[in-house]
C-alpha atoms as a PDB file:
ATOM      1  CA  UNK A   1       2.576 -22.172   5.877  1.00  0.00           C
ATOM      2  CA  UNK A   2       4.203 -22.767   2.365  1.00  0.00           C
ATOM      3  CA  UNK A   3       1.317 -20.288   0.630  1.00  0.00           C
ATOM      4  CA  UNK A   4       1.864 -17.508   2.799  1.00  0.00           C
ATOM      5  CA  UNK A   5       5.754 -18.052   2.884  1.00  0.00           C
ATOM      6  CA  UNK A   6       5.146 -17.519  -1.568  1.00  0.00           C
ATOM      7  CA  UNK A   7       3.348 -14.802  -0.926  1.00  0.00           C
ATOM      8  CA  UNK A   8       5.510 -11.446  -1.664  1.00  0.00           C
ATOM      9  CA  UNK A   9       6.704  -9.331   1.731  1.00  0.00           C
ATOM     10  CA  UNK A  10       4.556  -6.039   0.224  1.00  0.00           C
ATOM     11  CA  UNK A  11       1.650  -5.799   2.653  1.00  0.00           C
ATOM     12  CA  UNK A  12       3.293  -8.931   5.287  1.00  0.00           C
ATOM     13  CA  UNK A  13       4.074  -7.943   8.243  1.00  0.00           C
ATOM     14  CA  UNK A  14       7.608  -7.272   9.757  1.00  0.00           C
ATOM     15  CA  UNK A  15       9.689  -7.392  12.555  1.00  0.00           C
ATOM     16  CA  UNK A  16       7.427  -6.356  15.264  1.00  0.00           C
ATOM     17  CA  UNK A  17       4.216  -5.973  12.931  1.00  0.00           C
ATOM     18  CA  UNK A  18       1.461  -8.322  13.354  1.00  0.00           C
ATOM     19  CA  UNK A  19      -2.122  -8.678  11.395  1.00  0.00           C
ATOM     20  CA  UNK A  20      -4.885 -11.126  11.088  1.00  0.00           C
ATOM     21  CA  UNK A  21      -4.609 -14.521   8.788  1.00  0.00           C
ATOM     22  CA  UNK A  22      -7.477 -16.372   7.180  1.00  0.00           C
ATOM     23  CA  UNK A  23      -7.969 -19.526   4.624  1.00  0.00           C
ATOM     24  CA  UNK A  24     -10.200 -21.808   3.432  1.00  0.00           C
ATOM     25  CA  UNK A  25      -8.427 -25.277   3.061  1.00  0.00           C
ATOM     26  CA  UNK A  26      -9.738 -28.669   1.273  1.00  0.00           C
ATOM     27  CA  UNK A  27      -8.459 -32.201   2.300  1.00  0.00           C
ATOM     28  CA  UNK A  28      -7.367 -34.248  -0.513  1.00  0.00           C
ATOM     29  CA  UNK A  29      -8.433 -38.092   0.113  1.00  0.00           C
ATOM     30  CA  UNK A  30      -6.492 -39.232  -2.566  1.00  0.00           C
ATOM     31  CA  UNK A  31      -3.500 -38.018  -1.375  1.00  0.00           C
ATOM     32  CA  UNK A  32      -3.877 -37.896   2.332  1.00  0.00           C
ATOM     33  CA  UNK A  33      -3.187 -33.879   2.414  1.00  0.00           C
ATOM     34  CA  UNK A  34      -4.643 -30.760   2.803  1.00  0.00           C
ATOM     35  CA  UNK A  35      -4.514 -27.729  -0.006  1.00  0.00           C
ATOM     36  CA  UNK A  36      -4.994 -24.240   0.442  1.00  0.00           C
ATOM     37  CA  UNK A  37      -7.446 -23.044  -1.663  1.00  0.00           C
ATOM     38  CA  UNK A  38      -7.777 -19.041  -0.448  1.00  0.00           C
ATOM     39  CA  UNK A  39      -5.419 -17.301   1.723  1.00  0.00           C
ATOM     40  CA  UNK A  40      -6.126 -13.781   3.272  1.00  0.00           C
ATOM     41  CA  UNK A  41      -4.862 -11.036   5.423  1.00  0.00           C
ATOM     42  CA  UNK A  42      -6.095  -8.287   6.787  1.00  0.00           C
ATOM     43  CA  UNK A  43      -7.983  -5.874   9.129  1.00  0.00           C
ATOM     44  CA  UNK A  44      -9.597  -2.604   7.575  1.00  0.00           C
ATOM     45  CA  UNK A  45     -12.245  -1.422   6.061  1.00  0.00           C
ATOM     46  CA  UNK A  46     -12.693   1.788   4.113  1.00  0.00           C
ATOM     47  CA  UNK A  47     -14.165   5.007   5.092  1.00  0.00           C
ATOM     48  CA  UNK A  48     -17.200   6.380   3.791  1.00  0.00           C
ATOM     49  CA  UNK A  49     -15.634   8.975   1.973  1.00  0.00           C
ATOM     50  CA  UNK A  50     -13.537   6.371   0.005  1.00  0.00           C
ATOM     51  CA  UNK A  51     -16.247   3.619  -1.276  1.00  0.00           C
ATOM     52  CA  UNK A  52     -17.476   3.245  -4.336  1.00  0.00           C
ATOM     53  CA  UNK A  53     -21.444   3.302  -5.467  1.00  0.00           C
ATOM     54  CA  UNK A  54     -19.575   1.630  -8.958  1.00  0.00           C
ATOM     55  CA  UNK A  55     -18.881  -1.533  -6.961  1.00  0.00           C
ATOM     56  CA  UNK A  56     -15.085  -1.263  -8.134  1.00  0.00           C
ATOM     57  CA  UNK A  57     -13.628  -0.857  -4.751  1.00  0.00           C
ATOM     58  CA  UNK A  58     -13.215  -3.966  -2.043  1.00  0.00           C
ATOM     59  CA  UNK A  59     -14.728  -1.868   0.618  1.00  0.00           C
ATOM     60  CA  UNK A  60     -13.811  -4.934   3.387  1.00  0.00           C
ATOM     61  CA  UNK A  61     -10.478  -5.887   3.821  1.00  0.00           C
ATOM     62  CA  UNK A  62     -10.714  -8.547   6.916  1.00  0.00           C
ATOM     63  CA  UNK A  63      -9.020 -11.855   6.361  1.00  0.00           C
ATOM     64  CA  UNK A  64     -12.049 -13.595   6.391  1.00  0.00           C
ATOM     65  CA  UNK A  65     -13.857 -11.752   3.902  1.00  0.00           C
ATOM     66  CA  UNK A  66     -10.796 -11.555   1.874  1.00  0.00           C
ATOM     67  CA  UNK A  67      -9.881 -15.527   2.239  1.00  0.00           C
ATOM     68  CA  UNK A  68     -14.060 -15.945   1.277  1.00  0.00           C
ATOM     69  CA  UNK A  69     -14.030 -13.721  -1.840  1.00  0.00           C
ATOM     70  CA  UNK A  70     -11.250 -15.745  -3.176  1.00  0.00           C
ATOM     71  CA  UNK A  71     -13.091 -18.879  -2.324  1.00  0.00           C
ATOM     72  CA  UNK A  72     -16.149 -17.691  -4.128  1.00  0.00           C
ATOM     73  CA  UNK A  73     -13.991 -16.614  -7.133  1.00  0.00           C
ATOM     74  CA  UNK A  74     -12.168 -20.390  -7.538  1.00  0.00           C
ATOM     75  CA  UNK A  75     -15.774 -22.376  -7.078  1.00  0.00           C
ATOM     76  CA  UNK A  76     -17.180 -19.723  -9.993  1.00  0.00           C
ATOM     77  CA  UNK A  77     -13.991 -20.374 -11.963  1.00  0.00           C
ATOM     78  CA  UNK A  78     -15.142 -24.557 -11.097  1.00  0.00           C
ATOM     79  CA  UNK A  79     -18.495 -24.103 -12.385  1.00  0.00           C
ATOM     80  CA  UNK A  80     -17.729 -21.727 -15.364  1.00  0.00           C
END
């Protein structure tokens, strides 16, 4: 609740707006608590006519695959 609370209102929902939530949390022994480690929102996915070839565009924009990428990008920021 607190992460998506810090997250800025551009692209949250309002009033009577709703849209899909996803994250990817770890439980901290040591301290008895759970962190969120990838928080993502979302439910499109681009056209054709708008993808890239170039592999510069996120072409899927569901929470899940969002709340994954950003996942994948903190354990290769781990390892690195």
């Amino acid at each position: 609740h607190k992460s998506y609370e810090a997250l800025p209102k551009t692209g949250k929902p309002q009033g009577h707006e709703w849209t899909v939530l996803a994250g990817i949390v770890a439980f901290c022994n040591e301290q008895n608590q759970l962190q969120c480690i990838s928080i993502g929102t979302g439910t499109k996915c681009l056209g054709a006519a708008k993808m890239s070839s170039e592999g510069n565009v996120v072409n899927d924009c569901h929470a899940e695959v969002l709340a994954r990428r950003g996942f994948v990008k903190v354990l290769m920021e781990q390892i690195a």
